[in-house]
Each structure stands twice: as C-alpha cells, then as structure tokens.
PDB file of N, CA and C in Angstrom:
ATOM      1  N   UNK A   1       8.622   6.434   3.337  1.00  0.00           N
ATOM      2  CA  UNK A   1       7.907   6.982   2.196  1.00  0.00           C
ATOM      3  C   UNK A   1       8.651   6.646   0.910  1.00  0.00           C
ATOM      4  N   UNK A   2       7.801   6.291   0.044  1.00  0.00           N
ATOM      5  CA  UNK A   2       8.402   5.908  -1.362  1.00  0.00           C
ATOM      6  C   UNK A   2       8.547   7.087  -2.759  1.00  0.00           C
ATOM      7  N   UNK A   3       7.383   7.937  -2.173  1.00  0.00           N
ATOM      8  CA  UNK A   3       7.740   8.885  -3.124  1.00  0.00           C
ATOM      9  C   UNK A   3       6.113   8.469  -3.972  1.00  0.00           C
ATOM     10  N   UNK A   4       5.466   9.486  -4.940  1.00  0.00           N
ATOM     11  CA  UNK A   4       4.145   8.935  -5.507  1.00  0.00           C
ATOM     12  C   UNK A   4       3.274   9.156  -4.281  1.00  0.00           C
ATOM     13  N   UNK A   5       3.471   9.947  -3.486  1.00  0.00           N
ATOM     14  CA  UNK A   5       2.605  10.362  -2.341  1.00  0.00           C
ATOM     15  C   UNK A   5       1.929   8.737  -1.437  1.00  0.00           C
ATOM     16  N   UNK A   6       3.126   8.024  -1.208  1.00  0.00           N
ATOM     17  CA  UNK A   6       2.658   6.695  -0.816  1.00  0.00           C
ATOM     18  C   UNK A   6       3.661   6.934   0.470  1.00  0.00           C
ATOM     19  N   UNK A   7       3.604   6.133   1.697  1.00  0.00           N
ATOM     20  CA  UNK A   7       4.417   5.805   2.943  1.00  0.00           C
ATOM     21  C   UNK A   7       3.931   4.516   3.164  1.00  0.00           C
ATOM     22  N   UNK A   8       4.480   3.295   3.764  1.00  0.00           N
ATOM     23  CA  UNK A   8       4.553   1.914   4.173  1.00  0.00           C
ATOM     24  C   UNK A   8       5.223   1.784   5.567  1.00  0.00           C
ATOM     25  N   UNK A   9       4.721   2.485   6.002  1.00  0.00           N
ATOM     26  CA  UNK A   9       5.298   2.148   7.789  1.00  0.00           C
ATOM     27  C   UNK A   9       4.781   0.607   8.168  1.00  0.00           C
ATOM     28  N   UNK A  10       5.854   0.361   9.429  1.00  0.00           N
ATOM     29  CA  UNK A  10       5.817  -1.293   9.441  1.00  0.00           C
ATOM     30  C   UNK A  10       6.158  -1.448  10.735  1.00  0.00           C
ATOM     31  N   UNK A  11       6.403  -2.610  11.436  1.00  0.00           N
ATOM     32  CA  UNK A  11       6.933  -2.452  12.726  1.00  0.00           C
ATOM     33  C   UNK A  11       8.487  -3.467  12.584  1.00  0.00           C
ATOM     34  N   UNK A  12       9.254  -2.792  13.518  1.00  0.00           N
ATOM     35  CA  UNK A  12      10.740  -3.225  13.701  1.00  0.00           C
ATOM     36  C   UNK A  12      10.905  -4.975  13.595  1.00  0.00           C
ATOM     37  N   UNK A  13       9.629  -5.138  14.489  1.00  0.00           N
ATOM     38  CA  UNK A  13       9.944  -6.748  14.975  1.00  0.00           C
ATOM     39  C   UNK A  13       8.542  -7.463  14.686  1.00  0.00           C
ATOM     40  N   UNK A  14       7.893  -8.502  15.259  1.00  0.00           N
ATOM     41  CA  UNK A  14       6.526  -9.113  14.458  1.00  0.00           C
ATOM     42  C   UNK A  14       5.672  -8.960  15.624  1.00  0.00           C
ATOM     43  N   UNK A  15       5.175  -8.564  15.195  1.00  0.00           N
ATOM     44  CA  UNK A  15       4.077  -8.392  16.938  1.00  0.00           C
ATOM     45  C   UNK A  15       2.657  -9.002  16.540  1.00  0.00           C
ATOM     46  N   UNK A  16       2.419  -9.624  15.399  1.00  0.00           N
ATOM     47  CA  UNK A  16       1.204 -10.011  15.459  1.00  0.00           C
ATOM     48  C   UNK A  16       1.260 -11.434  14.741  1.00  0.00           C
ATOM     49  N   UNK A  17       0.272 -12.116  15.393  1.00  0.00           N
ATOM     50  CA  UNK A  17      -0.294 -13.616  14.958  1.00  0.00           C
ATOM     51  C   UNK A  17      -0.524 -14.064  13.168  1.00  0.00           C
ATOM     52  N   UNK A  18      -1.283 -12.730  13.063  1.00  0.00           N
ATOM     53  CA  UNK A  18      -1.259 -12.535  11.346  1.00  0.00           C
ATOM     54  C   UNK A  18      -1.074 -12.001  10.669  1.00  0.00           C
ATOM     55  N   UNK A  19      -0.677 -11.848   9.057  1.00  0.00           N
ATOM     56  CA  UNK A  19      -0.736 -10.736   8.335  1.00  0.00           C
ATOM     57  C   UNK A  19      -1.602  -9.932   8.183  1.00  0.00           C
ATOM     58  N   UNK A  20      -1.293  -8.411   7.757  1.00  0.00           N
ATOM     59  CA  UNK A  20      -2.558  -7.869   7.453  1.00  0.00           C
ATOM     60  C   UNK A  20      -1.991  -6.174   7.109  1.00  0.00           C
ATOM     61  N   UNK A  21      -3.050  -5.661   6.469  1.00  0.00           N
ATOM     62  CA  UNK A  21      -2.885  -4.611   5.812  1.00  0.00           C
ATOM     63  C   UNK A  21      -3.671  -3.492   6.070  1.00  0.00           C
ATOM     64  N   UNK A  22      -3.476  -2.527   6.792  1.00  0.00           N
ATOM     65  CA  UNK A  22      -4.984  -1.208   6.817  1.00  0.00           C
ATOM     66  C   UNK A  22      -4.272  -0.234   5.531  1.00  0.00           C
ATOM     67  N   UNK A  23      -5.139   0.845   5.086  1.00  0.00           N
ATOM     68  CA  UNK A  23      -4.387   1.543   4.186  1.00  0.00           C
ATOM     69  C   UNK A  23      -5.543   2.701   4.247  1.00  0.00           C
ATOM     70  N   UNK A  24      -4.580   3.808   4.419  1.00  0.00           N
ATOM     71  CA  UNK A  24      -5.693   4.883   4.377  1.00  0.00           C
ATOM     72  C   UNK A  24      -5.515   6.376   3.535  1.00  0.00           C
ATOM     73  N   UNK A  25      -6.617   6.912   3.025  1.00  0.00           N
ATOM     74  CA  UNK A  25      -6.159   7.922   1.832  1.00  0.00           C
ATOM     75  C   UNK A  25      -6.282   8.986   3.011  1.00  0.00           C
ATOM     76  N   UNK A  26      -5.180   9.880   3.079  1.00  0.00           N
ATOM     77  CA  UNK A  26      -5.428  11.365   4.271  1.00  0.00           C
ATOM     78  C   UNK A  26      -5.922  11.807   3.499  1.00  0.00           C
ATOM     79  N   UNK A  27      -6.826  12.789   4.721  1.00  0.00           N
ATOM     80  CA  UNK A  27      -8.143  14.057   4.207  1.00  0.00           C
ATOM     81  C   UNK A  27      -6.547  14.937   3.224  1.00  0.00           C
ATOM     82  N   UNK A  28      -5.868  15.654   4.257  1.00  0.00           N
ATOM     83  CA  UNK A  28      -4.885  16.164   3.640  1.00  0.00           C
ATOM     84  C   UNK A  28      -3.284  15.725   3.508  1.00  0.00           C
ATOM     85  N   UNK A  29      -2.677  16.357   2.402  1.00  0.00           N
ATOM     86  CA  UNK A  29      -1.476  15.610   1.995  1.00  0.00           C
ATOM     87  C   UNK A  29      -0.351  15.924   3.610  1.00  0.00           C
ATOM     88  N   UNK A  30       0.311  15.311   4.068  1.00  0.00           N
ATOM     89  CA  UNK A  30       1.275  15.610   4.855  1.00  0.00           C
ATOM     90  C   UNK A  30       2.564  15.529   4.576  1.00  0.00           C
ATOM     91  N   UNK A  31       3.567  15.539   5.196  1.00  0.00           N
ATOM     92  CA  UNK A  31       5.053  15.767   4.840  1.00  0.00           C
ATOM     93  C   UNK A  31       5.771  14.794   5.579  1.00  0.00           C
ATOM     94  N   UNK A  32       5.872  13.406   5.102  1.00  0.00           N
ATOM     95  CA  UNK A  32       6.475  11.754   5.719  1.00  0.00           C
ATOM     96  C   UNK A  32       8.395  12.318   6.062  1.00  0.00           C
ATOM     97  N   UNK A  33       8.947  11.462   6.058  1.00  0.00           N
ATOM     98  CA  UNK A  33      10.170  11.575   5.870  1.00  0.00           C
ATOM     99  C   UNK A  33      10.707  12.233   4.600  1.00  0.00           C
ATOM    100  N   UNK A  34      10.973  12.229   3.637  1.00  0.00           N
ATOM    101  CA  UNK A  34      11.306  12.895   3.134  1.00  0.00           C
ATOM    102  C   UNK A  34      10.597  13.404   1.423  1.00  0.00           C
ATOM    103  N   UNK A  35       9.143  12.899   1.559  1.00  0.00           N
ATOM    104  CA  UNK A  35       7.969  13.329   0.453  1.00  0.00           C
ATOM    105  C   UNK A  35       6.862  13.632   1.338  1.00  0.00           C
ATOM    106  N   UNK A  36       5.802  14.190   0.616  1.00  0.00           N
ATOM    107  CA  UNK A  36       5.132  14.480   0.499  1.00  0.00           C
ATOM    108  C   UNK A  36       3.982  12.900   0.545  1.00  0.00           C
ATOM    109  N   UNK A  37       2.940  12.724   1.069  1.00  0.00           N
ATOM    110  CA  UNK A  37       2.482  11.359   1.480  1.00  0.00           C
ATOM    111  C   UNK A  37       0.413  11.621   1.691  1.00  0.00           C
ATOM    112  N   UNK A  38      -0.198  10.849   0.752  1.00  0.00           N
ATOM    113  CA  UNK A  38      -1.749  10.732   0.941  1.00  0.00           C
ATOM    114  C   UNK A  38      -1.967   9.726   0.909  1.00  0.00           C
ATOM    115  N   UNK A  39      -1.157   8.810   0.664  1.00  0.00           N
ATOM    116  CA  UNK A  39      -1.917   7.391   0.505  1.00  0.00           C
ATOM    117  C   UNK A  39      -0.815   6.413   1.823  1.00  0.00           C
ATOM    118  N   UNK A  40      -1.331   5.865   2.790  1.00  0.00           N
ATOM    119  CA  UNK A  40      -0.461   5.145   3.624  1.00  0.00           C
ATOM    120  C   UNK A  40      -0.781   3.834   3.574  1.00  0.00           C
ATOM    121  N   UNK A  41       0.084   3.133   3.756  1.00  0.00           N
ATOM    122  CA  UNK A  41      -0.102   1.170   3.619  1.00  0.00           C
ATOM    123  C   UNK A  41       0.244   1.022   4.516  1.00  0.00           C
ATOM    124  N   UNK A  42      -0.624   0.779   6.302  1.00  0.00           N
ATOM    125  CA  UNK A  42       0.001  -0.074   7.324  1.00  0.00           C
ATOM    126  C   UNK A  42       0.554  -1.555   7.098  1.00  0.00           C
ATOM    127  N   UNK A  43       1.373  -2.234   7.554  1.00  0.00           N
ATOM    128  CA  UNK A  43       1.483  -3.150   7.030  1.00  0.00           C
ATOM    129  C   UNK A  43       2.118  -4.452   8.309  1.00  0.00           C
ATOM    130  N   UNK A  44       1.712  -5.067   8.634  1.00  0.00           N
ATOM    131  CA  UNK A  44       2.540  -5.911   9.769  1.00  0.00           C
ATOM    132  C   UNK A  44       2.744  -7.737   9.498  1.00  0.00           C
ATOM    133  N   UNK A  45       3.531  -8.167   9.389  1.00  0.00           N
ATOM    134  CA  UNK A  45       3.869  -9.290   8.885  1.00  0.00           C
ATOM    135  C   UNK A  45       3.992  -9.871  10.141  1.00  0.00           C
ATOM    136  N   UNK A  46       3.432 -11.326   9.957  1.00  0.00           N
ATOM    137  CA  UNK A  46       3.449 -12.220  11.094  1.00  0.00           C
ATOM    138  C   UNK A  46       4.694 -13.117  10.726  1.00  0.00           C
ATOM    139  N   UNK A  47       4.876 -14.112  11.911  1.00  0.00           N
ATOM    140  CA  UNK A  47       6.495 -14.817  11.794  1.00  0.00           C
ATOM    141  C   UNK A  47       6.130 -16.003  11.265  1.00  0.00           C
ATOM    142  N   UNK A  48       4.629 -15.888  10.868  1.00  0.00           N
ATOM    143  CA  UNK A  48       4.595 -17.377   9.882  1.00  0.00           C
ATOM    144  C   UNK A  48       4.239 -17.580   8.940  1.00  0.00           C
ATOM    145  N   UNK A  49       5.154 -18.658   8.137  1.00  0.00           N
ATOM    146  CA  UNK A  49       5.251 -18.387   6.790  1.00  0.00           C
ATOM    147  C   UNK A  49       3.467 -18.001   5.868  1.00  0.00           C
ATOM    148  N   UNK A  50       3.796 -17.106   4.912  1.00  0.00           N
ATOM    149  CA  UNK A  50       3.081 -16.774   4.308  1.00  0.00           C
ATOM    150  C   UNK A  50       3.306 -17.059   2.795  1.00  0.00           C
ATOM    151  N   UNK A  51       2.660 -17.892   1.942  1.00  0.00           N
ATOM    152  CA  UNK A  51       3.280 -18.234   0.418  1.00  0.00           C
ATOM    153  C   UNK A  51       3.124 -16.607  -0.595  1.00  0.00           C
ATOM    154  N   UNK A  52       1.753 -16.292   0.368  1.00  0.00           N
ATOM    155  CA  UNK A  52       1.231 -14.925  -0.820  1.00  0.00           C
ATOM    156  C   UNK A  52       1.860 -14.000  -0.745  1.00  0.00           C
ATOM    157  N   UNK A  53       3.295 -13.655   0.285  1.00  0.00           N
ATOM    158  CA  UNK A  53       3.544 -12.686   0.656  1.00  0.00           C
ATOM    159  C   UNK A  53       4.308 -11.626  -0.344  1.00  0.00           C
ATOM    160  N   UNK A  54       5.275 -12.722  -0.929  1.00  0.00           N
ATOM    161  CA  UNK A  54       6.005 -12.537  -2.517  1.00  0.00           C
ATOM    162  C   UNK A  54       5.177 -11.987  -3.165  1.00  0.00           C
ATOM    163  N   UNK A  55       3.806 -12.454  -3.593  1.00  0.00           N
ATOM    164  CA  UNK A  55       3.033 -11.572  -4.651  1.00  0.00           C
ATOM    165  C   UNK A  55       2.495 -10.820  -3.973  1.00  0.00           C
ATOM    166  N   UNK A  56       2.162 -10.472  -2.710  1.00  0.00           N
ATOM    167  CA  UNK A  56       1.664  -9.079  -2.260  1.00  0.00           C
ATOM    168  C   UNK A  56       3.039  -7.942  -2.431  1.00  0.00           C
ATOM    169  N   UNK A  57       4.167  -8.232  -2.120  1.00  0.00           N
ATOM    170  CA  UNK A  57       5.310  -7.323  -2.477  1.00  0.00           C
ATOM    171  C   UNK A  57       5.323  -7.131  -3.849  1.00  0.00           C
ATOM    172  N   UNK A  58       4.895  -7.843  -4.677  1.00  0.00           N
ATOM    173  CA  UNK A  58       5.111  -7.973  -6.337  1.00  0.00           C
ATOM    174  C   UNK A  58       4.092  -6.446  -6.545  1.00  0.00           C
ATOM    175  N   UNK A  59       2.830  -7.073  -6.326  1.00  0.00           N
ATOM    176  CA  UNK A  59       1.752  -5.795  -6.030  1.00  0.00           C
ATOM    177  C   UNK A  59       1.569  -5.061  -6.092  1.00  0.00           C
ATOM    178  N   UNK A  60       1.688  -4.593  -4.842  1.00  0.00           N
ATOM    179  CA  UNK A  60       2.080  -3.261  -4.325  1.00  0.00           C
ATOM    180  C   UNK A  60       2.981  -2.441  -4.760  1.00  0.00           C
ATOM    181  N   UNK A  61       4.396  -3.155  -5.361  1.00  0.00           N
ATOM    182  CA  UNK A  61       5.695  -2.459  -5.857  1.00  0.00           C
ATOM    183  C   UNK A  61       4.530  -1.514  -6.652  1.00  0.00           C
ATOM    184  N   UNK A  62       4.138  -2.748  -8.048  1.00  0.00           N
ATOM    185  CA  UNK A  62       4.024  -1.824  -9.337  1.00  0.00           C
ATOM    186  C   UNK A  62       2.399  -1.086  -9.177  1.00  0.00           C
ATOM    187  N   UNK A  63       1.424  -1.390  -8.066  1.00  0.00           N
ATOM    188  CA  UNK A  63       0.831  -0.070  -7.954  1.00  0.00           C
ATOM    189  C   UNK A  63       1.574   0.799  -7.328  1.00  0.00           C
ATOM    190  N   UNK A  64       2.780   1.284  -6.448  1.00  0.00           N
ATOM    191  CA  UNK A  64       3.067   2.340  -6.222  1.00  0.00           C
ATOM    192  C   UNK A  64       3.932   2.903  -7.510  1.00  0.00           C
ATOM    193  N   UNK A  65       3.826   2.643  -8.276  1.00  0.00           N
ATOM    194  CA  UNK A  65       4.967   3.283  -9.317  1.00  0.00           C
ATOM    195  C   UNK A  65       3.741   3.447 -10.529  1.00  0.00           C
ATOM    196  N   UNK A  66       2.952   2.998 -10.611  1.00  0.00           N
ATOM    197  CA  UNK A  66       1.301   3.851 -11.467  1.00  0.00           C
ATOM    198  C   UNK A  66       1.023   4.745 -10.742  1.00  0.00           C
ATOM    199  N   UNK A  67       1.550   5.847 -11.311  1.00  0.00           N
ATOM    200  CA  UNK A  67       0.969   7.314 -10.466  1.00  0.00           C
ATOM    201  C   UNK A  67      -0.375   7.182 -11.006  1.00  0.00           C
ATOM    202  N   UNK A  68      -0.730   7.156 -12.278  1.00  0.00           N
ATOM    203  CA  UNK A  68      -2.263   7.664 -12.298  1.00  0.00           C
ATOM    204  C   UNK A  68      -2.869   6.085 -11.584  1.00  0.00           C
ATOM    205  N   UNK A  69      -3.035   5.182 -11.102  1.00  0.00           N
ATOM    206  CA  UNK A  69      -3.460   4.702 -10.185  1.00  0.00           C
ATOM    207  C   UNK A  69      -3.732   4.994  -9.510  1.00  0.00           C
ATOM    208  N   UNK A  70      -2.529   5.603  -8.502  1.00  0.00           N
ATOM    209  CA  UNK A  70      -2.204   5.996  -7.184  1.00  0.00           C
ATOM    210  C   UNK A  70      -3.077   7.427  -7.281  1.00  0.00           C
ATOM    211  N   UNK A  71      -3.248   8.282  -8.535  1.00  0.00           N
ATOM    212  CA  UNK A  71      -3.744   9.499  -7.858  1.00  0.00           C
ATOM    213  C   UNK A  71      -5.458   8.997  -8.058  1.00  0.00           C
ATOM    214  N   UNK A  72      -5.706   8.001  -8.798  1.00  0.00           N
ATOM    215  CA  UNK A  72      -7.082   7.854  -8.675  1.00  0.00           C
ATOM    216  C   UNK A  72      -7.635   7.168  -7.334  1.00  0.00           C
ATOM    217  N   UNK A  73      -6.961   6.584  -6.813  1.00  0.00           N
ATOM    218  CA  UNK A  73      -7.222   6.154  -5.289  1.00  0.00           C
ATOM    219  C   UNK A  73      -7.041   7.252  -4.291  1.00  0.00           C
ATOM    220  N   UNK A  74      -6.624   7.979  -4.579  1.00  0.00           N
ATOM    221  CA  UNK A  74      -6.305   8.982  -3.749  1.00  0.00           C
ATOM    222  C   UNK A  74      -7.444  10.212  -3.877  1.00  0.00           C
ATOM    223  N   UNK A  75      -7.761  10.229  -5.340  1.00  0.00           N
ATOM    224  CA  UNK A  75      -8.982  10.977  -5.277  1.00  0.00           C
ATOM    225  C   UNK A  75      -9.993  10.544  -5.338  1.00  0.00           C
ATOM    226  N   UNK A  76     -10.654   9.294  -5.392  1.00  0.00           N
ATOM    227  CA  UNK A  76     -11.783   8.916  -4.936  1.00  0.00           C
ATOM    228  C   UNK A  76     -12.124   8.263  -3.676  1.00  0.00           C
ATOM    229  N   UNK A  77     -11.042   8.100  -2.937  1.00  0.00           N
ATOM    230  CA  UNK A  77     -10.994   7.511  -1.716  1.00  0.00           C
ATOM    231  C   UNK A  77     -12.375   6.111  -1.205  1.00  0.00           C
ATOM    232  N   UNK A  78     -12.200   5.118  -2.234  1.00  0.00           N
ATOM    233  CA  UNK A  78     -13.107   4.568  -2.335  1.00  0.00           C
ATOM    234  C   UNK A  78     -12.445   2.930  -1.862  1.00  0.00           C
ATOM    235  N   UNK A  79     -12.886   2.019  -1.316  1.00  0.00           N
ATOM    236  CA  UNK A  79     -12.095   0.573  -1.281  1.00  0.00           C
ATOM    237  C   UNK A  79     -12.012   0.045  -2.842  1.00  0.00           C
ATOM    238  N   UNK A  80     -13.508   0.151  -3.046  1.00  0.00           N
ATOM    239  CA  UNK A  80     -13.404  -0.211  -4.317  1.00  0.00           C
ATOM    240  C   UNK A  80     -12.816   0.113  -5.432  1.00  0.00           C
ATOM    241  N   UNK A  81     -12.179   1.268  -5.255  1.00  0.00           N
ATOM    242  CA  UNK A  81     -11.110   1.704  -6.319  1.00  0.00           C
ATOM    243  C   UNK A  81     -10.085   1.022  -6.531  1.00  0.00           C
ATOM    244  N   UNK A  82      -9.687   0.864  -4.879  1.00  0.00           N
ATOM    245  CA  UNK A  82      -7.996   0.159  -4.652  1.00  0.00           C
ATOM    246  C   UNK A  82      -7.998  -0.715  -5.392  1.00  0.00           C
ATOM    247  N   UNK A  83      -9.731  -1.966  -4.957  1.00  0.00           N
ATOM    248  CA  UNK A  83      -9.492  -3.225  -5.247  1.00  0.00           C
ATOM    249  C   UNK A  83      -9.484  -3.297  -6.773  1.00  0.00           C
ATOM    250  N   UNK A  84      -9.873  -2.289  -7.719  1.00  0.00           N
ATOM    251  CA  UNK A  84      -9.985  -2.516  -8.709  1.00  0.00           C
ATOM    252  C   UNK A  84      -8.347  -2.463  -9.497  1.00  0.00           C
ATOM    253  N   UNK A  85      -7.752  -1.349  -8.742  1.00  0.00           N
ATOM    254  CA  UNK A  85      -6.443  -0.892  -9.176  1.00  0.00           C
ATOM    255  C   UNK A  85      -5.497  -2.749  -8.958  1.00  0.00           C
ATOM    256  N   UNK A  86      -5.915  -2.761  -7.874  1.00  0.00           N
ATOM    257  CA  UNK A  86      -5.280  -4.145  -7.381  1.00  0.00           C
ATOM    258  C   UNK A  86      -5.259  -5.227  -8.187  1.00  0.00           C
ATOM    259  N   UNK A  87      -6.736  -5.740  -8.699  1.00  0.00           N
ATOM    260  CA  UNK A  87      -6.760  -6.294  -9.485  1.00  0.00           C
ATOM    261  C   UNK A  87      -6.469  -6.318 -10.702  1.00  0.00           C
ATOM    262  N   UNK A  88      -6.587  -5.432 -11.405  1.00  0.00           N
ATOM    263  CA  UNK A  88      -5.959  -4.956 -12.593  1.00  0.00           C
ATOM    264  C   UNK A  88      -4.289  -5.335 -12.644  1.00  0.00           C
ATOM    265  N   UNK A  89      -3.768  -5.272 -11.590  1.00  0.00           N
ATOM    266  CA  UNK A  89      -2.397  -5.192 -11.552  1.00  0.00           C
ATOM    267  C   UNK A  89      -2.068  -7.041 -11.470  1.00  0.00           C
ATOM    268  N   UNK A  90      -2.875  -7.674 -11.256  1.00  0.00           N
ATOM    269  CA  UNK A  90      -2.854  -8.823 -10.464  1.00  0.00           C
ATOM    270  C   UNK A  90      -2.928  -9.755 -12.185  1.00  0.00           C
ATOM    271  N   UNK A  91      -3.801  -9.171 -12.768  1.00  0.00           N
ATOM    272  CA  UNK A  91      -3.802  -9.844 -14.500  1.00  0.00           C
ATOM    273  C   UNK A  91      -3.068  -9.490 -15.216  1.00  0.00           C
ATOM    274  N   UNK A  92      -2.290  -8.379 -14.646  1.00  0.00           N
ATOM    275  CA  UNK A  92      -1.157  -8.473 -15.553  1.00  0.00           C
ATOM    276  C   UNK A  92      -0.188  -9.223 -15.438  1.00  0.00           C
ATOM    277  N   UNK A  93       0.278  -9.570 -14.226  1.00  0.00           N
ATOM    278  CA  UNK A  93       1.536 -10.313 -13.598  1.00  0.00           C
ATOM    279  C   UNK A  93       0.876 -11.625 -14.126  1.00  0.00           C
TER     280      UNK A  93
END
C-alpha cells in the first residue's frame, strides 16, 4: 500500500506470458498493510521486454500522488473516469 487509499499487489516471480493490469475500486475502504486502501492496481509483469513499461510506472506514480484524482475514481467507480484521469496525466508528461 502506498498510502492515498491505493495498494499495488504484484507477484514475487513472473507467472504470466503478458503484461497486464486489473484495478478495482472496493465497495468498502479496508485496512492493507499499513493504510487504509479503496482503490487496488493488480499488476503482473511478464519476463518480456516491454518498452511501455517505464511510462506505465511514470503513470501511475503521479496518479497515485493526485489525491483529488484518486478520490474521484474512487467515487465514481467508473472505467471511464480512470481512463480519463490516465489520460490527462499522459499530456502532461
């Protein structure tokens, strides 16, 4: 957990063929390691090279550190929110 009611659980080793991302807003807030957590980013990286992977870490950093982002995804629980938050973040860089 990062703190900003976000967690990024991952797996130890690569267990899958491809990258990929699920992400889900909880009905209710729960208690991660050591915050408080509504918004989760599954996340599993494959063992082959990926060029985008750098700017998906770029990303993600600075939407988790826009709280009012993060709480508007969280309260509208919409895809289309994310992607908008996402994108937004994506013209700035």
């Amino acid at each position: 957990d990062f703190g900003n009611h976000i967690a990024m659980p991952h797996p130890y080793q690569v267990i899958t063929q491809e990258t990929f991302v699920y992400v889900a807003v909880l009905e209710k807030e729960i208690m991660w390691t050591c915050h408080p957590v509504s918004l989760v980013f599954l996340v599993a990286i494959s063992d082959k090279e990926d060029k985008n992977l750098t700017r998906f870490y770029e990303v993600t950093t600075t939407l988790f550190l826009q709280e009012e982002m993060v709480e508007s995804i969280i309260r509208e629980k919409e895809f289309g929110v994310l992607m908008q938050m996402l994108r937004q973040i994506c013209y700035l860089k």
